[in-house]
N, C-alpha and C. Protein backbone atom coordinates (compact mmCIF):
# COMPACT_ATOMS: atom_id res chain seq x y z
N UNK A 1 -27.92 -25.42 0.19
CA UNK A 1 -27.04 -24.27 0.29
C UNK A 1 -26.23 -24.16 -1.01
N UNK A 2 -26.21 -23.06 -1.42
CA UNK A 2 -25.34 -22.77 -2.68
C UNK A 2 -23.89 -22.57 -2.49
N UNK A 3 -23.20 -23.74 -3.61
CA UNK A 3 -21.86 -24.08 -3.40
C UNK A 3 -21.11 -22.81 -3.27
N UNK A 4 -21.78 -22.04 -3.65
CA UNK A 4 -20.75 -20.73 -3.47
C UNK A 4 -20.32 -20.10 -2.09
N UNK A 5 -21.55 -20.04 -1.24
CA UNK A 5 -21.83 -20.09 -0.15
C UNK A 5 -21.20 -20.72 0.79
N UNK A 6 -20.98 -21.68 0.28
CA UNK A 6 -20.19 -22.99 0.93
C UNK A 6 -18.88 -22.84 0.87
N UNK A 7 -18.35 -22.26 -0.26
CA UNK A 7 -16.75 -22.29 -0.37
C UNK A 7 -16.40 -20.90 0.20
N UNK A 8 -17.37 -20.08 0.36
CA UNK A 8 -17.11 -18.30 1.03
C UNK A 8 -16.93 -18.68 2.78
N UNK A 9 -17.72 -19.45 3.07
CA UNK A 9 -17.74 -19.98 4.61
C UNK A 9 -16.42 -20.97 5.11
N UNK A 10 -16.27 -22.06 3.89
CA UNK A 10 -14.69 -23.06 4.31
C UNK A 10 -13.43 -21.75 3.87
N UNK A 11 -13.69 -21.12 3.35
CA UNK A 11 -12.47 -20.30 2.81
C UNK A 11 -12.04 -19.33 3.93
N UNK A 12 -13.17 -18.50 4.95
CA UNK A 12 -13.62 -17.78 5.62
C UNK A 12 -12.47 -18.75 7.24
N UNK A 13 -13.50 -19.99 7.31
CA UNK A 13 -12.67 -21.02 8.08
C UNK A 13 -11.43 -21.12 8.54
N UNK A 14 -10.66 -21.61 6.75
CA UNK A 14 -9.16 -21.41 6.78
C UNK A 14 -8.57 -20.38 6.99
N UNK A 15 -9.14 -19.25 6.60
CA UNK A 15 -8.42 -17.98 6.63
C UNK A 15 -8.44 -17.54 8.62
N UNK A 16 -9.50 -17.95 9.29
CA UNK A 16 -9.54 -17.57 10.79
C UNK A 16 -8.46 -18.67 11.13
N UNK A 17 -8.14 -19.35 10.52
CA UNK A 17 -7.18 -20.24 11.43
C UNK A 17 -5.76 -19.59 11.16
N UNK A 18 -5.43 -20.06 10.10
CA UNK A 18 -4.09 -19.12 9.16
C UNK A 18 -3.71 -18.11 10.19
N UNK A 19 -4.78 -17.14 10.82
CA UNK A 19 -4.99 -15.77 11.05
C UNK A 19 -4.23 -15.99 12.45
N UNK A 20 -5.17 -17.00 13.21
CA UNK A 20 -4.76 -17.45 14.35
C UNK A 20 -3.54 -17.98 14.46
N UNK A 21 -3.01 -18.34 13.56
CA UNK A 21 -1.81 -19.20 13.77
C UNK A 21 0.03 -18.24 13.67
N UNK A 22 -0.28 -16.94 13.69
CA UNK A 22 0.35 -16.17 12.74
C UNK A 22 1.23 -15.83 13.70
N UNK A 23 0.92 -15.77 15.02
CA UNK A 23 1.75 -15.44 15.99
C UNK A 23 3.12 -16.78 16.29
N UNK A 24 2.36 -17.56 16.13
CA UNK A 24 3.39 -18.65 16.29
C UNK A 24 4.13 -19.31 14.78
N UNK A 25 3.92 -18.67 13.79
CA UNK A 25 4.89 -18.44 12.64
C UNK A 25 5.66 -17.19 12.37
N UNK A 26 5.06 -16.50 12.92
CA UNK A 26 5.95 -15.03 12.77
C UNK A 26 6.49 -14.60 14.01
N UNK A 27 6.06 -14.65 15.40
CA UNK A 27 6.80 -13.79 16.54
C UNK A 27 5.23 -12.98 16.68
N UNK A 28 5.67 -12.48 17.98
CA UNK A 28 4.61 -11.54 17.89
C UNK A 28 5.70 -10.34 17.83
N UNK A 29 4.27 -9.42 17.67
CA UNK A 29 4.45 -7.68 16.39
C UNK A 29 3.62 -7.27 17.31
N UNK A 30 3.85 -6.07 17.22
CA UNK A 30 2.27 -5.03 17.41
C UNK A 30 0.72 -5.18 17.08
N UNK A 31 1.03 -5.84 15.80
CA UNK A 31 -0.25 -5.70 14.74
C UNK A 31 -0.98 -7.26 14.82
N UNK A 32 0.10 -8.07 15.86
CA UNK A 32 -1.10 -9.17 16.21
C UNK A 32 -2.09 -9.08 16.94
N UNK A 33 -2.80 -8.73 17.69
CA UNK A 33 -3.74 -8.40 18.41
C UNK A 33 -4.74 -8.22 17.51
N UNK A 34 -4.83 -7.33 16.35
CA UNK A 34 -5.68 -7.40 15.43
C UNK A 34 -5.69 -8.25 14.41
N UNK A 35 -4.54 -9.04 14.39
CA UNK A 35 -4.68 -9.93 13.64
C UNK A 35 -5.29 -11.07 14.09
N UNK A 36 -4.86 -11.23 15.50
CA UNK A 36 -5.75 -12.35 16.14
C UNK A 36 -6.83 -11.99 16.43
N UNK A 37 -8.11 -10.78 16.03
CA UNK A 37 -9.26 -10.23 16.50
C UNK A 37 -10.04 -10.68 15.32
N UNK A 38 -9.25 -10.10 13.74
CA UNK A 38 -9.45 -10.75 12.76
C UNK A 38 -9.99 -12.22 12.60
N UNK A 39 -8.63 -12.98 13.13
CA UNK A 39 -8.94 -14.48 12.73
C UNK A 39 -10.34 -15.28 13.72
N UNK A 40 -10.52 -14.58 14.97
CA UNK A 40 -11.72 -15.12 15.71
C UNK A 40 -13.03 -14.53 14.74
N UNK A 41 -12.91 -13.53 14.12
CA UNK A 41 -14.26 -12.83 13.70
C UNK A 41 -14.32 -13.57 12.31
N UNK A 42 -13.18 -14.08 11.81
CA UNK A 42 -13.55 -14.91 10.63
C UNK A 42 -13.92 -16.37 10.57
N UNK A 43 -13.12 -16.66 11.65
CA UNK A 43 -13.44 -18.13 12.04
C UNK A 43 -15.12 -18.73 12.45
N UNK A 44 -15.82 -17.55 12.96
CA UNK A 44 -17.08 -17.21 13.00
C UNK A 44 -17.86 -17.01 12.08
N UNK A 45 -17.30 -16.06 11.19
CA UNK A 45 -18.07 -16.09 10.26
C UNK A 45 -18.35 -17.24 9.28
N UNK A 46 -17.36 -17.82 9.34
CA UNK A 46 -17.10 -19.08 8.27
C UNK A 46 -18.03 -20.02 8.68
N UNK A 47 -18.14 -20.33 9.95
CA UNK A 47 -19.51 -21.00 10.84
C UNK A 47 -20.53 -20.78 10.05
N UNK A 48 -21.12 -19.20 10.46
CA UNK A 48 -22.15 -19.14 10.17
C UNK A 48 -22.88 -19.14 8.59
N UNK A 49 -21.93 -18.82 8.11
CA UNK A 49 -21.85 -18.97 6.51
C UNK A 49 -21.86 -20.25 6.02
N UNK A 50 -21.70 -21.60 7.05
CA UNK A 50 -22.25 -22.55 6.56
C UNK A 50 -23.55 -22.88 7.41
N UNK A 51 -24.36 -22.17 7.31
CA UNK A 51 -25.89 -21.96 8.18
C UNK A 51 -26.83 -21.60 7.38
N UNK A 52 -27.41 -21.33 7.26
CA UNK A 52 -28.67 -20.47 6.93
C UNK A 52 -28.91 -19.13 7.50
N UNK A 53 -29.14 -18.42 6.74
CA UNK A 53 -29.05 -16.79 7.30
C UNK A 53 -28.60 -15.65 6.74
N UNK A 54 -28.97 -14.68 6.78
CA UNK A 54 -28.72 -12.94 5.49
C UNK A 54 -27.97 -12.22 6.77
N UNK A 55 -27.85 -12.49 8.07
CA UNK A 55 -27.31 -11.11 8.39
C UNK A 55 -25.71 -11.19 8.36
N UNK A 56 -25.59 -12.53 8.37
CA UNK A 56 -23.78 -13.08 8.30
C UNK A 56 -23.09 -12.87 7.26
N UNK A 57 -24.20 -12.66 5.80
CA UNK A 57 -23.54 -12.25 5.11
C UNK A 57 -23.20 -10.75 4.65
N UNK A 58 -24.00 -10.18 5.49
CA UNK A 58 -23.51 -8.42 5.86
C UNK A 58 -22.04 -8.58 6.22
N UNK A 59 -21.83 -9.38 7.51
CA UNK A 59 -20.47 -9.49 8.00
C UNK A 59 -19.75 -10.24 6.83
N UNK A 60 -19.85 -11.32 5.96
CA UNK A 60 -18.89 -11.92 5.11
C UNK A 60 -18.59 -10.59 4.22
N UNK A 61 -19.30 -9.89 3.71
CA UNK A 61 -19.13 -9.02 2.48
C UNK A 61 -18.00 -7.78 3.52
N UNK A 62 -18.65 -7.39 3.99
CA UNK A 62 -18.05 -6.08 4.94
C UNK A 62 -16.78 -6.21 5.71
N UNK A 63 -16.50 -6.92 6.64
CA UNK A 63 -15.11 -7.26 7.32
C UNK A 63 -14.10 -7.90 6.33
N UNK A 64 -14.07 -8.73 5.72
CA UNK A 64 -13.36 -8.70 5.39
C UNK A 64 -12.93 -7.79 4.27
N UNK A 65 -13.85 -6.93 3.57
CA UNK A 65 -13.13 -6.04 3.06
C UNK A 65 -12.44 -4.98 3.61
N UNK A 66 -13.05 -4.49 5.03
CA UNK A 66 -12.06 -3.84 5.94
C UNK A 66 -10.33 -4.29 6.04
N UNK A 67 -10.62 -5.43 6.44
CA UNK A 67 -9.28 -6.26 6.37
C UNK A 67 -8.59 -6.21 5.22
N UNK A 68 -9.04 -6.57 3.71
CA UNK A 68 -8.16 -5.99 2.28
C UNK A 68 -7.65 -4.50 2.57
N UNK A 69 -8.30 -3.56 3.18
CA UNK A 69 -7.81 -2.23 2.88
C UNK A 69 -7.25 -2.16 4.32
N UNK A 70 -6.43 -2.55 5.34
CA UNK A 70 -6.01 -2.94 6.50
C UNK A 70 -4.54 -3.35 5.93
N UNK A 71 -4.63 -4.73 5.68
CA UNK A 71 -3.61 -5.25 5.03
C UNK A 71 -2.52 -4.53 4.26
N UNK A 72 -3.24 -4.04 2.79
CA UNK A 72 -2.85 -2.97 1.75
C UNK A 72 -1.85 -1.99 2.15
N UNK A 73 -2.59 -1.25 3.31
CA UNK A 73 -1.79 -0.30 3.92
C UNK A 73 -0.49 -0.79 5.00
N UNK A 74 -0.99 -2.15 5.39
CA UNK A 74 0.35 -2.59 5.85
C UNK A 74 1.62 -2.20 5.42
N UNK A 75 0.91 -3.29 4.20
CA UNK A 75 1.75 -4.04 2.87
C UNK A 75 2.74 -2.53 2.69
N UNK A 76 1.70 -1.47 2.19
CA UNK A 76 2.37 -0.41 2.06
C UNK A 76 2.90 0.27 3.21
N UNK A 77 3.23 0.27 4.01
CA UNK A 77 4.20 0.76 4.75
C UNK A 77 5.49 0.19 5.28
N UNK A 78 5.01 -1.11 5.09
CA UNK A 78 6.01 -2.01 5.27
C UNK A 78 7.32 -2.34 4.12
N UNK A 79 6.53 -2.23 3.26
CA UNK A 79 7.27 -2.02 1.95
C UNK A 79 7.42 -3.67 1.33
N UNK A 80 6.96 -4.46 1.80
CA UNK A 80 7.21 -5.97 1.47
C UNK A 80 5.84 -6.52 1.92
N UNK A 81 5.38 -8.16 1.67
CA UNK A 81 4.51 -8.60 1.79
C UNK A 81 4.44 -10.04 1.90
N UNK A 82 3.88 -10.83 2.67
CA UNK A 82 3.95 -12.08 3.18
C UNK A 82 3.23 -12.78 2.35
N UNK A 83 3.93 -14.29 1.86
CA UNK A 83 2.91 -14.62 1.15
C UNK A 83 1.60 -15.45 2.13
N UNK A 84 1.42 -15.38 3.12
CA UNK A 84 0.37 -15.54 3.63
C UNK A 84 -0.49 -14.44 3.79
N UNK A 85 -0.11 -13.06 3.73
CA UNK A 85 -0.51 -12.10 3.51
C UNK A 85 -1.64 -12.14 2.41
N UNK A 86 -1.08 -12.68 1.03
CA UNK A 86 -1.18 -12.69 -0.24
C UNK A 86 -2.41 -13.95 0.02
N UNK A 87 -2.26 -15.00 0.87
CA UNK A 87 -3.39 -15.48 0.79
C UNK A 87 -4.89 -15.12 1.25
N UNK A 88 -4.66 -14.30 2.62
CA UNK A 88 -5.26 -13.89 2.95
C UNK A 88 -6.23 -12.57 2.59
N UNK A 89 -5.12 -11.99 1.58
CA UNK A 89 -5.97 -10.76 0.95
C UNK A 89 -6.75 -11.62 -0.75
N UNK A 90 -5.92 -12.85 -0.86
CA UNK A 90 -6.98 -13.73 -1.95
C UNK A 90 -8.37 -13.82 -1.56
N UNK A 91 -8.40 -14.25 -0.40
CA UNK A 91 -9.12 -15.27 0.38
C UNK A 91 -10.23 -13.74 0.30
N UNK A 92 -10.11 -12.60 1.01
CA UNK A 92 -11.05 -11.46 0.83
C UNK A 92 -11.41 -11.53 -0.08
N UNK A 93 -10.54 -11.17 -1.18
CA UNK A 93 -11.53 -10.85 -2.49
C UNK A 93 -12.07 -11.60 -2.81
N UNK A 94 -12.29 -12.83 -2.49
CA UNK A 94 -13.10 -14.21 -2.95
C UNK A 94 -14.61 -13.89 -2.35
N UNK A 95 -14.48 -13.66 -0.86
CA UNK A 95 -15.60 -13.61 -0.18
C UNK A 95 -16.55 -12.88 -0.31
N UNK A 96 -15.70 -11.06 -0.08
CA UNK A 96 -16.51 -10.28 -0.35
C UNK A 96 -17.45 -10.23 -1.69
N UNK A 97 -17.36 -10.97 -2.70
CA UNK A 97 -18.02 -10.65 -3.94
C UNK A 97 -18.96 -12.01 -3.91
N UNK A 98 -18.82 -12.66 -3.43
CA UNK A 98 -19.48 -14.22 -2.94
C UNK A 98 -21.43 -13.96 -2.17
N UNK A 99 -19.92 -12.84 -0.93
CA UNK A 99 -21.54 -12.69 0.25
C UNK A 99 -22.56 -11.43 -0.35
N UNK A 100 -21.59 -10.31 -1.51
CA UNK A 100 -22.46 -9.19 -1.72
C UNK A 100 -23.23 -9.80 -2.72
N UNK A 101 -23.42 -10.93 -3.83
CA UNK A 101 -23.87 -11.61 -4.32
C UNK A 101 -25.10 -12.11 -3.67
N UNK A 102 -25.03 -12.96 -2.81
CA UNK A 102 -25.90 -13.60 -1.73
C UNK A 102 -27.30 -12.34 -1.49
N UNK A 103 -26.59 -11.50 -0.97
CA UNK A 103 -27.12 -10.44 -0.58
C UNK A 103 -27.85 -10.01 -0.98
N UNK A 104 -27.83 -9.24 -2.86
CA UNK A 104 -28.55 -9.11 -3.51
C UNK A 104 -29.83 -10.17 -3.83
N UNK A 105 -28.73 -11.13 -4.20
CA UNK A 105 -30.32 -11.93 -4.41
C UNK A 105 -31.19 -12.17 -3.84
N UNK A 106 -30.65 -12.33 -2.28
CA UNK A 106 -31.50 -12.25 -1.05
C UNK A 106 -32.70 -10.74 -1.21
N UNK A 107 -32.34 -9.89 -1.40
CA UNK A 107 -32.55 -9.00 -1.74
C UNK A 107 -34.04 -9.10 -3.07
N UNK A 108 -33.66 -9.51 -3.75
CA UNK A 108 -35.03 -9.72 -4.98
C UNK A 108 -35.49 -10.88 -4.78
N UNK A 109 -34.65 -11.73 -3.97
CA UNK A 109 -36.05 -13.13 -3.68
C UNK A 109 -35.78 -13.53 -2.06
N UNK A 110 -37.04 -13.01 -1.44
CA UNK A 110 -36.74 -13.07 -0.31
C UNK A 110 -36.92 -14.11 0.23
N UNK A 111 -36.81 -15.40 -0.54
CA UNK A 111 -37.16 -16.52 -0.42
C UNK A 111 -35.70 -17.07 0.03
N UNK A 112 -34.64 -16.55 -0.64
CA UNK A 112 -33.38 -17.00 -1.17
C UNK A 112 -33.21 -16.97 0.82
């Protein structure tokens, strides 16, 4: 498995836990429910991303970029920003360019 792969899936991991954990560092809000919908769908993904397999990385590339532009608009309405926030929108941009990577190459070697 390619280390990259590997660190898009443990990163993916931490970030479903973080995600999960948010209610009991912050209070609950409104906007946990999706935040805790978030952290199960990443915590999953991070699984499977240490597996073998092309369709998980549809989901690594795609959700969480939903989630960057989710966040963003938080961020912006809220007018301030968490730095777990800040990790978590790291943690996206890491992935998404990780799994659309994968993808492609998967893509010209269908071996990959």
């Amino acid at each position: 498995m390619p280390r990259s792969r590997r660190l898009a899936g443990l990163l993916m991991l931490a970030s479903g836990i973080t995600h999960t954990s948010e209610p009991f560092v912050f209070g609950w809000s409104p906007v946990m429910p999706g935040v805790l919908a978030f952290g199960a769908a990443f915590f999953v993904i991070g699984l499977f991303l240490l597996r073998e397999g092309r369709t998980v990385l549809w989901w690594g590339a795609l959700l969480p970029g939903v989630a960057v532009a989710l966040a963003l608009g938080l961020v912006a309405r809220q007018g301030s920003i968490r730095p777990l926030t800040v990790w978590h929108v790291a943690v996206d941009l890491t992935v998404v360019p990780i799994c659309a990577y994968h993808l492609l190459r998967a893509r010209r070697d269908p071996a990959v």
